[in-house]
PDB file of N, CA and C in Angstrom:
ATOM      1  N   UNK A   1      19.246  20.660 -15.341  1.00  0.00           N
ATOM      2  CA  UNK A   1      17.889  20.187 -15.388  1.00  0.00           C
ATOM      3  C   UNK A   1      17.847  18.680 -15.644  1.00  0.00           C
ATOM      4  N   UNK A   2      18.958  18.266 -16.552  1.00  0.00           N
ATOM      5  CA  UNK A   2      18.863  16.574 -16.535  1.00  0.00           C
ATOM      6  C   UNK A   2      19.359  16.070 -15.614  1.00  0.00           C
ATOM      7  N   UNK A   3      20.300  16.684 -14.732  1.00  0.00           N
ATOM      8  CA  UNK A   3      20.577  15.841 -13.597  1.00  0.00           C
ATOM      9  C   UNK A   3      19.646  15.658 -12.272  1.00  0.00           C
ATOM     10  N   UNK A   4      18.699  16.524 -12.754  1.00  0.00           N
ATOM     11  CA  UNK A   4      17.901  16.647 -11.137  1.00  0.00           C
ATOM     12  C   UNK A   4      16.404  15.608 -12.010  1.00  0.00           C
ATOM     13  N   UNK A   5      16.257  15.537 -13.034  1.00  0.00           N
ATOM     14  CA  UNK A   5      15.564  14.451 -13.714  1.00  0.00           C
ATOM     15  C   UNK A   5      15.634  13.352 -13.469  1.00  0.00           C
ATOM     16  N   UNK A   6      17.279  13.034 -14.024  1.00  0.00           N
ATOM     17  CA  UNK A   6      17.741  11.581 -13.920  1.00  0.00           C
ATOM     18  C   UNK A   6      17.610  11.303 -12.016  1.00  0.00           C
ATOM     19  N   UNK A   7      18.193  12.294 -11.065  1.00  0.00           N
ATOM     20  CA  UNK A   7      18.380  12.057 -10.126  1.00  0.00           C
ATOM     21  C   UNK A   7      17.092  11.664  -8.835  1.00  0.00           C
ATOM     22  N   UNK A   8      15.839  12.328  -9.177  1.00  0.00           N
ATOM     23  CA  UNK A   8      14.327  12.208  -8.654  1.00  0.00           C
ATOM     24  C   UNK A   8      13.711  10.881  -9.427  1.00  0.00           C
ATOM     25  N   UNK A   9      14.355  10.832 -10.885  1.00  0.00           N
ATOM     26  CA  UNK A   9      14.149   8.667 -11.369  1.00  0.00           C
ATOM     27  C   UNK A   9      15.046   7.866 -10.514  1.00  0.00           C
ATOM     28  N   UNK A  10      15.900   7.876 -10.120  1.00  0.00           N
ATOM     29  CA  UNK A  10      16.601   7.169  -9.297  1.00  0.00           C
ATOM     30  C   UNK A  10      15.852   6.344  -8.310  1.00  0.00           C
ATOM     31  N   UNK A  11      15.566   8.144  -7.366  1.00  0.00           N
ATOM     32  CA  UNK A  11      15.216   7.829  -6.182  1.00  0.00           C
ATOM     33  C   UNK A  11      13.414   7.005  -6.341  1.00  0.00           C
ATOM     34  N   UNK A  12      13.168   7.492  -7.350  1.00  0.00           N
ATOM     35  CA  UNK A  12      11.802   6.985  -7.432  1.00  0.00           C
ATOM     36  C   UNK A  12      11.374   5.469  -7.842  1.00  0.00           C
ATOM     37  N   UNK A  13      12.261   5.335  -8.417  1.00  0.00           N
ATOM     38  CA  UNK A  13      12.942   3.650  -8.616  1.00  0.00           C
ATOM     39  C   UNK A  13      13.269   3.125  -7.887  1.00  0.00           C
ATOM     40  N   UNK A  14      14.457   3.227  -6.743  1.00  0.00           N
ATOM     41  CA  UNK A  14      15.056   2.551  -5.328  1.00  0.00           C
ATOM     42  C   UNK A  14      13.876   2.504  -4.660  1.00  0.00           C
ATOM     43  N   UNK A  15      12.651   4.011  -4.195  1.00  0.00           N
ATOM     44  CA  UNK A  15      11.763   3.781  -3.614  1.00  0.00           C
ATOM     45  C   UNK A  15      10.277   2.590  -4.499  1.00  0.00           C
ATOM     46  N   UNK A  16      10.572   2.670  -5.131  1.00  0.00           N
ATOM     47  CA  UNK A  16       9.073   1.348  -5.952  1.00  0.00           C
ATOM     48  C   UNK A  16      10.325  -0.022  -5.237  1.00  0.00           C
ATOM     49  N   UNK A  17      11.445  -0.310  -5.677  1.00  0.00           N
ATOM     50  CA  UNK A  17      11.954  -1.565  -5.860  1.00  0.00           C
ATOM     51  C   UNK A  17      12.050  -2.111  -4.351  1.00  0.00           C
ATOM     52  N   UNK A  18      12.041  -1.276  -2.993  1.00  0.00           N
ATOM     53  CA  UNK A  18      12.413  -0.985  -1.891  1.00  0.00           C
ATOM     54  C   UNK A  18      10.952  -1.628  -1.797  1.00  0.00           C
ATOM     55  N   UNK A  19       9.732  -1.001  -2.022  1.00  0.00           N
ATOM     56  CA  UNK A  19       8.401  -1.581  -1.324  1.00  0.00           C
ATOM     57  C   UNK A  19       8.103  -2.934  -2.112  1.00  0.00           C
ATOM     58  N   UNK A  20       8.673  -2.861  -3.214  1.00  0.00           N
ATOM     59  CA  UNK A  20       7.899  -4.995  -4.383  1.00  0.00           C
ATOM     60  C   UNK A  20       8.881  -5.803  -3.206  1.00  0.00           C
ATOM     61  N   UNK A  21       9.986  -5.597  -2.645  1.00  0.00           N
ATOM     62  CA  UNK A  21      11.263  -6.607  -2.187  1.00  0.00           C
ATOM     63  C   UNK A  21      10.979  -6.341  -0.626  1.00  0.00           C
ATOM     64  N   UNK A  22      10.582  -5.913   0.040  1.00  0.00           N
ATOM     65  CA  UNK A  22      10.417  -5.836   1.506  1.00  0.00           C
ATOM     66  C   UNK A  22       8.871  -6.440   1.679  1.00  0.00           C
ATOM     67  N   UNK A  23       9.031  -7.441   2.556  1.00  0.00           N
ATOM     68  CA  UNK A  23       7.799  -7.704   2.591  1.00  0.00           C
ATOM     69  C   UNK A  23       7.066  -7.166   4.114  1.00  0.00           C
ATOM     70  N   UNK A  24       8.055  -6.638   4.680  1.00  0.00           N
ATOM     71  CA  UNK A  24       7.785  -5.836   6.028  1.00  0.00           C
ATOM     72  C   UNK A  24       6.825  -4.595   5.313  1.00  0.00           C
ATOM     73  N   UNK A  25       6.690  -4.107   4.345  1.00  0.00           N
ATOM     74  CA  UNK A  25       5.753  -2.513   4.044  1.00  0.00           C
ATOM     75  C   UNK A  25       4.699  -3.307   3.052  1.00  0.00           C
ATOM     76  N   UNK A  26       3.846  -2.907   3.412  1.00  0.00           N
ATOM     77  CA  UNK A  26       2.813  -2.840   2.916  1.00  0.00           C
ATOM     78  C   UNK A  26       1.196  -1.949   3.382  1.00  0.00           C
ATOM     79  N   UNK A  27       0.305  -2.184   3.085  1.00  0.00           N
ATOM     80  CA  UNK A  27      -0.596  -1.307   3.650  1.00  0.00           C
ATOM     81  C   UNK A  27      -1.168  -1.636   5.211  1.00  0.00           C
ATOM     82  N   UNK A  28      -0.467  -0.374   5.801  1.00  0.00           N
ATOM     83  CA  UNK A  28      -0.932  -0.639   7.122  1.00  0.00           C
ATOM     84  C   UNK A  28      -2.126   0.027   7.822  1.00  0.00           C
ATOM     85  N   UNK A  29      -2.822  -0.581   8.387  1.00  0.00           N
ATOM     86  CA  UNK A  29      -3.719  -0.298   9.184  1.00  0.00           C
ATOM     87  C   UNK A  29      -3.794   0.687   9.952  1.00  0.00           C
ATOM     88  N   UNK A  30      -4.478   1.517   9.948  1.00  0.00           N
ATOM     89  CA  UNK A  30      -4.389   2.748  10.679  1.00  0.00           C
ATOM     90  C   UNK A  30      -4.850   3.002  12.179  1.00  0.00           C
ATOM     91  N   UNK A  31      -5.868   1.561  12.297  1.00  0.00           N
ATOM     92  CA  UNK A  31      -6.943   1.645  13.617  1.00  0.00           C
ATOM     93  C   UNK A  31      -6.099   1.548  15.050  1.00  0.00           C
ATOM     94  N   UNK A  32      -6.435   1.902  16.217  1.00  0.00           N
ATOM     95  CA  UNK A  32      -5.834   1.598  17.518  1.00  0.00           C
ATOM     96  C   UNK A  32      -5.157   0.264  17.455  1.00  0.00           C
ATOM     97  N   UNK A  33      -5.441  -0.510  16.832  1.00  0.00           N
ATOM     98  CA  UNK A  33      -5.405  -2.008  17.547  1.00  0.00           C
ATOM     99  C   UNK A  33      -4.249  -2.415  16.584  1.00  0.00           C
ATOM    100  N   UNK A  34      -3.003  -3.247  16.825  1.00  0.00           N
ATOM    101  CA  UNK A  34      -2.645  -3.627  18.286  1.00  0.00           C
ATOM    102  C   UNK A  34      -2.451  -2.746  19.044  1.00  0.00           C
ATOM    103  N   UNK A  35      -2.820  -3.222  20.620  1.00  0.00           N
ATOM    104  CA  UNK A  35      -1.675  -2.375  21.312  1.00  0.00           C
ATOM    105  C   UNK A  35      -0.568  -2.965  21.653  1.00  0.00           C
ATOM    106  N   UNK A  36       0.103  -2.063  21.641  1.00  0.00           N
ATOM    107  CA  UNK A  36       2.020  -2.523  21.450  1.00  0.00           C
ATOM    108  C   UNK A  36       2.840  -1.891  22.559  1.00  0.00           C
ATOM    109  N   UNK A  37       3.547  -2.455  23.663  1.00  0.00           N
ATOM    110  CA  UNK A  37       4.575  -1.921  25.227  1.00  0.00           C
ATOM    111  C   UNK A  37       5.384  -2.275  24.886  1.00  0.00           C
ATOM    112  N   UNK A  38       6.737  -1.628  24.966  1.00  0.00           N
ATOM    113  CA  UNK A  38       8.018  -2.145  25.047  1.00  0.00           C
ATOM    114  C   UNK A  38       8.511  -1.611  26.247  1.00  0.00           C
ATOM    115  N   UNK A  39       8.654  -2.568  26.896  1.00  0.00           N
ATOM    116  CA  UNK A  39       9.790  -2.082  28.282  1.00  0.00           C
ATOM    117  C   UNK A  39      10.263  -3.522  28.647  1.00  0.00           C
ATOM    118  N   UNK A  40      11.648  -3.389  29.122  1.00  0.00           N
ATOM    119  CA  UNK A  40      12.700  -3.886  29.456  1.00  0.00           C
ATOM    120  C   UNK A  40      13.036  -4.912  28.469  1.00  0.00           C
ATOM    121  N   UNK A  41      13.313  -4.761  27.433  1.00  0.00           N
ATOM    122  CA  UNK A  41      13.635  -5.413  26.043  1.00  0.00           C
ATOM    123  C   UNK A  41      12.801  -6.360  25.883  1.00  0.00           C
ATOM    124  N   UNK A  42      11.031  -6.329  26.122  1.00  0.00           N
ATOM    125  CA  UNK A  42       9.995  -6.974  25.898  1.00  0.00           C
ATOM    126  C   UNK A  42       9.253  -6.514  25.520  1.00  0.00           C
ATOM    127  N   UNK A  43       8.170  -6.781  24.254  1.00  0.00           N
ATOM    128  CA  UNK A  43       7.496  -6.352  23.366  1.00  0.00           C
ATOM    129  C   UNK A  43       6.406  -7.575  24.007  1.00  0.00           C
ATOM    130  N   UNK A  44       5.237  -6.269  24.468  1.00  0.00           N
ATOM    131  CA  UNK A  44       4.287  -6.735  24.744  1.00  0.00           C
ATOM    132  C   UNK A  44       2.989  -6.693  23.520  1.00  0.00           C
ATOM    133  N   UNK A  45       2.294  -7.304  23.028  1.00  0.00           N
ATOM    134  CA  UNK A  45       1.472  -7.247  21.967  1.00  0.00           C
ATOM    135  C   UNK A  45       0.222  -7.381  22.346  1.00  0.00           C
ATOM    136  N   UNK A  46      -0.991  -6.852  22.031  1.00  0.00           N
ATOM    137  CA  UNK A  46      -2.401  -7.576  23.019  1.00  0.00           C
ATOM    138  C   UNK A  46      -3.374  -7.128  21.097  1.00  0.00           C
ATOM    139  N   UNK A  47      -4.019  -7.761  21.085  1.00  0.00           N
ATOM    140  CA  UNK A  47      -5.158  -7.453  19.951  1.00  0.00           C
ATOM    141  C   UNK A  47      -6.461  -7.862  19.952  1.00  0.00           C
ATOM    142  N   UNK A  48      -7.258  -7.025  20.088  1.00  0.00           N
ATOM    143  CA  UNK A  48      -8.739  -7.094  20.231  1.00  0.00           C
ATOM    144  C   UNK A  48      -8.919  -7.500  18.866  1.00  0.00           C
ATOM    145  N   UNK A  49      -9.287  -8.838  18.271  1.00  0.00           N
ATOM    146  CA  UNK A  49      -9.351  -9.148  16.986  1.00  0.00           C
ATOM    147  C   UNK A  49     -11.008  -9.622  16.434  1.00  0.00           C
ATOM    148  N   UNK A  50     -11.541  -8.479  16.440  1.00  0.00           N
ATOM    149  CA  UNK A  50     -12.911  -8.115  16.245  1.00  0.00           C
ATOM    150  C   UNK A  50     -13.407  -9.065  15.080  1.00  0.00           C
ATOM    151  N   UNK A  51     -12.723  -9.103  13.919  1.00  0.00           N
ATOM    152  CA  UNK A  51     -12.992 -10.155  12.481  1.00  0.00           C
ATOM    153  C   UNK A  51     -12.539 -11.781  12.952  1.00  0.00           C
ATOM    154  N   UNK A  52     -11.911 -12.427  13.819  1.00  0.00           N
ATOM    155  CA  UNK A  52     -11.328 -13.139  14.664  1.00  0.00           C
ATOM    156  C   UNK A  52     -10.441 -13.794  12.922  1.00  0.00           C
ATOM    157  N   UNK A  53      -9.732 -12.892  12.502  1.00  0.00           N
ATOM    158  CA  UNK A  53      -8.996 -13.245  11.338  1.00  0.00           C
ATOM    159  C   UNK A  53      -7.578 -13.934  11.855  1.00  0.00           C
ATOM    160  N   UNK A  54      -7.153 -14.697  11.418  1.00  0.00           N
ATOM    161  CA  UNK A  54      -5.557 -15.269  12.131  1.00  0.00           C
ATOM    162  C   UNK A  54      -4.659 -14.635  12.143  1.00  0.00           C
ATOM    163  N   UNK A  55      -4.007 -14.071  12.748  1.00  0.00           N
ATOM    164  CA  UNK A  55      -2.984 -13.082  13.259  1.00  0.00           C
ATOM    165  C   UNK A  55      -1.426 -13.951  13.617  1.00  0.00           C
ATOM    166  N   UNK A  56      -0.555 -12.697  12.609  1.00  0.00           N
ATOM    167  CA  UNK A  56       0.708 -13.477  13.063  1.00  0.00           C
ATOM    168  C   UNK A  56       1.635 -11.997  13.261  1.00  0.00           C
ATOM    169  N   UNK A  57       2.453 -12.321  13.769  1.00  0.00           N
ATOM    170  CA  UNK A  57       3.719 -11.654  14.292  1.00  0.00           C
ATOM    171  C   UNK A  57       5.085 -12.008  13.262  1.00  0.00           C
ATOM    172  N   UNK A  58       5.728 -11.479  12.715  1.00  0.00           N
ATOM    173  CA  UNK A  58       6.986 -11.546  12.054  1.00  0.00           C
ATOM    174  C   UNK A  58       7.952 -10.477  13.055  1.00  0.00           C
ATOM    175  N   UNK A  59       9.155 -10.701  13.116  1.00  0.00           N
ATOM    176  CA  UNK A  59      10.315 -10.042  13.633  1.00  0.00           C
ATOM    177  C   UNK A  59      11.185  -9.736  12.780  1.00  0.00           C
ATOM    178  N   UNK A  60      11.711  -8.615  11.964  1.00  0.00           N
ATOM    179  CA  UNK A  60      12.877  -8.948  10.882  1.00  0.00           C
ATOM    180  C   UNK A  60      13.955  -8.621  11.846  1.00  0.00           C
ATOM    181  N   UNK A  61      15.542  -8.905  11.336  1.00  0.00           N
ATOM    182  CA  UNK A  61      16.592  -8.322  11.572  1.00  0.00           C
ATOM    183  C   UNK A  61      16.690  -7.009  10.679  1.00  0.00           C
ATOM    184  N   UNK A  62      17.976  -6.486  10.714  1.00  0.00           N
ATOM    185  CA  UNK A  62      18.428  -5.448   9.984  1.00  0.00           C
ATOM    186  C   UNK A  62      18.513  -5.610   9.130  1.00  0.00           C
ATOM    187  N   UNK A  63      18.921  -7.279   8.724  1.00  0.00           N
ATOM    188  CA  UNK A  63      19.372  -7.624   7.096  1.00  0.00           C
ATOM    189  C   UNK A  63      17.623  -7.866   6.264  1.00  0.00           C
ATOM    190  N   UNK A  64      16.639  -7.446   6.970  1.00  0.00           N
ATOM    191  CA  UNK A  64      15.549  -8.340   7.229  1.00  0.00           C
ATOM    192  C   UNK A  64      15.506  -9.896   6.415  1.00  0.00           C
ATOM    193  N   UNK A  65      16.116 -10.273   7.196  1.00  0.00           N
ATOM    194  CA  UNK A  65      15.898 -11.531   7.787  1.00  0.00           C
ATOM    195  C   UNK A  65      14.616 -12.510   9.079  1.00  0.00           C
ATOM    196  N   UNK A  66      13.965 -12.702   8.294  1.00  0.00           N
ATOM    197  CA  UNK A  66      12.975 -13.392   9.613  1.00  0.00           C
ATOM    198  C   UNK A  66      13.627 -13.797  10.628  1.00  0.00           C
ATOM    199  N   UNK A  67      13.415 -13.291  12.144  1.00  0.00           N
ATOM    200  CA  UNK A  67      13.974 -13.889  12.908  1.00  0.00           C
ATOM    201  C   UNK A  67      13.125 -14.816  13.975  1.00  0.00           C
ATOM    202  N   UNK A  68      11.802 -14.243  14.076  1.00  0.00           N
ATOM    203  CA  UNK A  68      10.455 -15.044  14.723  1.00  0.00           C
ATOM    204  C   UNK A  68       9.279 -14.501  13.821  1.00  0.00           C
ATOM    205  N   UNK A  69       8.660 -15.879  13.631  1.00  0.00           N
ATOM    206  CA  UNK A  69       7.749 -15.939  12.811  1.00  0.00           C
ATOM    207  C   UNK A  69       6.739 -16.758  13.869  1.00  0.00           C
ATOM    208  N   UNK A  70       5.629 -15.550  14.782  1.00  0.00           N
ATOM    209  CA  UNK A  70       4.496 -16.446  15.545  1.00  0.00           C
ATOM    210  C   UNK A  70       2.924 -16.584  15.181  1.00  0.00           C
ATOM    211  N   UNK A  71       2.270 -17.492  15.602  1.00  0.00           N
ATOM    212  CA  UNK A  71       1.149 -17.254  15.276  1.00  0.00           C
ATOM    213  C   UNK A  71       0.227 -17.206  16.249  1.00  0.00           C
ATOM    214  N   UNK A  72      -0.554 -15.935  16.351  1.00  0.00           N
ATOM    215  CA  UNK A  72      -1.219 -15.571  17.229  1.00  0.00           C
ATOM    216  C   UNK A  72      -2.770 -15.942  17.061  1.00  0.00           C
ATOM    217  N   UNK A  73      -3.310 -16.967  16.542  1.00  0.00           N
ATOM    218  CA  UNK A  73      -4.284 -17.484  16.347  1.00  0.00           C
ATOM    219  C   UNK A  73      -5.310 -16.787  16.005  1.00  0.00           C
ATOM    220  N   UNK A  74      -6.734 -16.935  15.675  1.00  0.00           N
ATOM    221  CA  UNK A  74      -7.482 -16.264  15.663  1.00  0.00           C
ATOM    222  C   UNK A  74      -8.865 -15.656  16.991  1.00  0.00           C
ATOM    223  N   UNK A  75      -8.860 -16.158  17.999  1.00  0.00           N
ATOM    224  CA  UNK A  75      -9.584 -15.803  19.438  1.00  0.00           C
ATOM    225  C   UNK A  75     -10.029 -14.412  18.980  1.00  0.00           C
ATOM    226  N   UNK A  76     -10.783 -13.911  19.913  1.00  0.00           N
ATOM    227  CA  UNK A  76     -11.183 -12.729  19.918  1.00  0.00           C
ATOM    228  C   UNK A  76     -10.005 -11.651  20.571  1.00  0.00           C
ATOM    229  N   UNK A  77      -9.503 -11.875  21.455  1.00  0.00           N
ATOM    230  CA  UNK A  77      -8.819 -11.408  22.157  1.00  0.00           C
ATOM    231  C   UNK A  77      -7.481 -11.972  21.988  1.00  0.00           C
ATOM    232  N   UNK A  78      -6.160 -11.831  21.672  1.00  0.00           N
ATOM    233  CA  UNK A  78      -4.919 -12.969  21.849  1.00  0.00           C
ATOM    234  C   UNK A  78      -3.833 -11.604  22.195  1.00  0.00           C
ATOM    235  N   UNK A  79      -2.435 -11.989  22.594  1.00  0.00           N
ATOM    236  CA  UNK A  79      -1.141 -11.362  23.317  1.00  0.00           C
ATOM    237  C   UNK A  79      -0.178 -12.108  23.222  1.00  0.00           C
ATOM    238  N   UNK A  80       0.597 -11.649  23.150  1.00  0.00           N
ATOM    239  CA  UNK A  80       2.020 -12.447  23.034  1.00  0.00           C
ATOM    240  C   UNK A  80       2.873 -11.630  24.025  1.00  0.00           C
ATOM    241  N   UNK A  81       3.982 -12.084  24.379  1.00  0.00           N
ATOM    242  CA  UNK A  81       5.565 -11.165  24.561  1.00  0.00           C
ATOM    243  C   UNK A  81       6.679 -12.203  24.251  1.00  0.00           C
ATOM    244  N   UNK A  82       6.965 -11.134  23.706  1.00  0.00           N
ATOM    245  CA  UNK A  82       8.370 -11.420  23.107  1.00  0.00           C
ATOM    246  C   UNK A  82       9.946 -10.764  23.806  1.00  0.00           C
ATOM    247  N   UNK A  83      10.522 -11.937  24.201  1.00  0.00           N
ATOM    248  CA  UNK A  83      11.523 -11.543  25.495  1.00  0.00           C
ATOM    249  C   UNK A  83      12.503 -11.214  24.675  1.00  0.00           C
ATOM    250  N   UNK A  84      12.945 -10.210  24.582  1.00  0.00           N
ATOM    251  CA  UNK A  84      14.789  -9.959  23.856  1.00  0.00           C
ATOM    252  C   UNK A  84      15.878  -9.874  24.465  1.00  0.00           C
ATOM    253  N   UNK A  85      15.937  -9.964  25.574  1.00  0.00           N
ATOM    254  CA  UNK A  85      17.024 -10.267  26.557  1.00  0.00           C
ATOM    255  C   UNK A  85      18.637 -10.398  26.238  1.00  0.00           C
ATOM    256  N   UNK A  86      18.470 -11.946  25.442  1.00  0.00           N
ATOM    257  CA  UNK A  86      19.124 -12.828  25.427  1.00  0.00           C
ATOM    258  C   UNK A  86      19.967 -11.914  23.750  1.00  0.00           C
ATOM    259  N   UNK A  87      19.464 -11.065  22.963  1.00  0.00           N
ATOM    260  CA  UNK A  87      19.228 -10.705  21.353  1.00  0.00           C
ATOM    261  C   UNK A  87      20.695  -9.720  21.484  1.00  0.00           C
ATOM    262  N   UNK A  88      20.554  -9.364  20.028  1.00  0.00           N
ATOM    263  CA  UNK A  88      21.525  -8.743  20.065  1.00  0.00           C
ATOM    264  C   UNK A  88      21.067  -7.343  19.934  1.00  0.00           C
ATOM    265  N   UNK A  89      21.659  -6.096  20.932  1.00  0.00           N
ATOM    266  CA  UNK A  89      21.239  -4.665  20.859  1.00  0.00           C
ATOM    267  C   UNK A  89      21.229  -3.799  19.203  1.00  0.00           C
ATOM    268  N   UNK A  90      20.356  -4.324  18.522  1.00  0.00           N
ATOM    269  CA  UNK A  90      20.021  -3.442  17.094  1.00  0.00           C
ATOM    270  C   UNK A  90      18.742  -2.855  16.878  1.00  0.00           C
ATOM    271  N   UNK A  91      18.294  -2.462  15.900  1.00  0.00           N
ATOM    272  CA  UNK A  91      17.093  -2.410  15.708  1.00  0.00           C
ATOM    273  C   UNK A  91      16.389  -3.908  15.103  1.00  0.00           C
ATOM    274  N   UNK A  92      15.105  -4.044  14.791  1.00  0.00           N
ATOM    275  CA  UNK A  92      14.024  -5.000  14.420  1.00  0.00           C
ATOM    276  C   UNK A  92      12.754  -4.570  14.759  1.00  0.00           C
ATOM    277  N   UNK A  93      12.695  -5.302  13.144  1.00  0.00           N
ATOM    278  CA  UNK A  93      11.522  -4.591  12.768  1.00  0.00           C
ATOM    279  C   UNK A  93       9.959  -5.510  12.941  1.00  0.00           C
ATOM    280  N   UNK A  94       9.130  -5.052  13.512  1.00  0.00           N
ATOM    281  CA  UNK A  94       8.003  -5.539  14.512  1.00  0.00           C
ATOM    282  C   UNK A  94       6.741  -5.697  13.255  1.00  0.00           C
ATOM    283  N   UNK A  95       6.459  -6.367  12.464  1.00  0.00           N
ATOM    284  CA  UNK A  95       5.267  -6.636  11.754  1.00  0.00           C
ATOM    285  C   UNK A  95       4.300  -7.465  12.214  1.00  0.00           C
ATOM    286  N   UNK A  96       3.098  -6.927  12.766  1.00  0.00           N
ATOM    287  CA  UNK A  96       1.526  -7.471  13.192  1.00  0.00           C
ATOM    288  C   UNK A  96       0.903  -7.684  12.225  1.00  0.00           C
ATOM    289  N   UNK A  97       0.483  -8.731  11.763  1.00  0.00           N
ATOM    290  CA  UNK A  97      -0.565  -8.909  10.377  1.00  0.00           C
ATOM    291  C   UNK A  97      -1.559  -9.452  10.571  1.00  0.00           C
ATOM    292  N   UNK A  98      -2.842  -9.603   9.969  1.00  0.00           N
ATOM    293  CA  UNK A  98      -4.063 -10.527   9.550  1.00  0.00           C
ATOM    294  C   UNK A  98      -4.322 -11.213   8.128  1.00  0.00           C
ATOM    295  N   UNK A  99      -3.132 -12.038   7.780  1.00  0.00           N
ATOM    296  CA  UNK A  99      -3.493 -12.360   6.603  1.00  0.00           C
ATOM    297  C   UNK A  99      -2.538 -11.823   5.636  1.00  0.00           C
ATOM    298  N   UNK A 100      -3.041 -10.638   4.668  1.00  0.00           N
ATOM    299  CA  UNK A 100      -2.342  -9.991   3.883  1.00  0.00           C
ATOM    300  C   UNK A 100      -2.185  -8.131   4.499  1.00  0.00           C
ATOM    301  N   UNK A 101      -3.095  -7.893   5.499  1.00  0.00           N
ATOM    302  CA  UNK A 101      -3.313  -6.889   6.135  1.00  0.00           C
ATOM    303  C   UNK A 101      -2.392  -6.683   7.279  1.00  0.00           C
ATOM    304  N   UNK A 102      -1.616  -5.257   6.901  1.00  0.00           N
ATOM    305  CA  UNK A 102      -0.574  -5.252   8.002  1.00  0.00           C
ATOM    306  C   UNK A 102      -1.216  -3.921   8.726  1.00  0.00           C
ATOM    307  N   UNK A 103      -1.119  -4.626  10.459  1.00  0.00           N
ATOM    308  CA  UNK A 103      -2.209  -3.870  11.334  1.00  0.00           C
ATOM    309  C   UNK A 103      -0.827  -2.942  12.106  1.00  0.00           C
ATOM    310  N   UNK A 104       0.650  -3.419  11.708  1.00  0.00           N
ATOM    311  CA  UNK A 104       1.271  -2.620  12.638  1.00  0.00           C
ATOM    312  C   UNK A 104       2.784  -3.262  12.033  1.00  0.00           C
ATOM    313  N   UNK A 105       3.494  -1.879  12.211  1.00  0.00           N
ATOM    314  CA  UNK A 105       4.769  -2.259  11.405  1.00  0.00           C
ATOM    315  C   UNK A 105       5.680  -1.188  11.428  1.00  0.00           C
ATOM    316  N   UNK A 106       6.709  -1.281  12.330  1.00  0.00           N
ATOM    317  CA  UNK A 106       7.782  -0.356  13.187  1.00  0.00           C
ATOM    318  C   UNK A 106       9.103  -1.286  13.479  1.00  0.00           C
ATOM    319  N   UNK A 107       9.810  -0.336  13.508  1.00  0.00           N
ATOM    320  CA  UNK A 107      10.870  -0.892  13.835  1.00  0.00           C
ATOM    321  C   UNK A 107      11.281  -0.003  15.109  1.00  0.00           C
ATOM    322  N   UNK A 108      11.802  -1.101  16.111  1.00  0.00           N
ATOM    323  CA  UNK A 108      12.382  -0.603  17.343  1.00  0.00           C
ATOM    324  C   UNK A 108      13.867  -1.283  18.204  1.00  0.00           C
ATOM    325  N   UNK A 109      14.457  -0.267  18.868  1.00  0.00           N
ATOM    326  CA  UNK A 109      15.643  -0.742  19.186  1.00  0.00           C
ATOM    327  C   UNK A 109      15.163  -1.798  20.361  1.00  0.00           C
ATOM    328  N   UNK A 110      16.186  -3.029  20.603  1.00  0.00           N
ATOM    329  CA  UNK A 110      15.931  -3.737  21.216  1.00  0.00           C
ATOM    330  C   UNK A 110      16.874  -4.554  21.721  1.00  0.00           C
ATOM    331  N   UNK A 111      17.450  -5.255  22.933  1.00  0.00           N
ATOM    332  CA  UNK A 111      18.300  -6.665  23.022  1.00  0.00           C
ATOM    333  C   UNK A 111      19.572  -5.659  23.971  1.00  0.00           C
ATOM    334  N   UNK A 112      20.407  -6.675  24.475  1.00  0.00           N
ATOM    335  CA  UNK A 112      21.151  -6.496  25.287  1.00  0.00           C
ATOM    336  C   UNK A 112      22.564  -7.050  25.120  1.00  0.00           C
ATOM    337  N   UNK A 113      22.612  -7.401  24.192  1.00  0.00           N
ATOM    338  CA  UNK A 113      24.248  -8.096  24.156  1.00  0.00           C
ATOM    339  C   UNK A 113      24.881  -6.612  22.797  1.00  0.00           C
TER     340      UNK A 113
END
């Protein structure tokens, strides 16, 4: 009984210390918007940005490490793509934000070398 105690504090600890130190999780947005395509190691982004709040794009690596940090201005309408071509075949992790509001936040395989 104390080991399955101590062992569910553990995990409940790694999981709190895991969300204060990642700045990729936080509360995400549940609504349609963005919409998000990936095909041929391009991440297409489009956002109907109804509050016309400033919108940015972060990319982590695995180590999360920032690897593109864009800013998608505030317009009503804005899109990006992001070419991975050239990247290296891992995962990265895709964060859409407004501010402090994260509208979208996945990680997907991507890149070709």
């Amino acid at each position: 009984m104390k080991t399955t105690f101590k062992l569910l504090a553990i995990v409940g600890i790694a999981f709190l210390a895991q969300s204060f130190f990642n700045p990729a999780i936080a509360n995400e947005k549940t609504k349609g918007d963005p919409r998000i395509q990936v095909e041929d190691n391009k991440v297409k982004i489009w956002v109907f940005n109804e509050q016309q709040s400033n919108l940015t794009i972060k990319v982590y690596d695995e180590r999360r490490n920032i690897i593109q940090n864009v800013s998608l201005g505030d317009g009503l309408t804005v899109g990006k793509i992001l070419d991975f071509n050239s990247s290296d075949n891992t995962y990265y992790r895709v964060v859409v934000s407004a501010g402090k509001e994260v509208l979208y936040n996945k990680k997907i395989r991507l890149g070709t070398k």
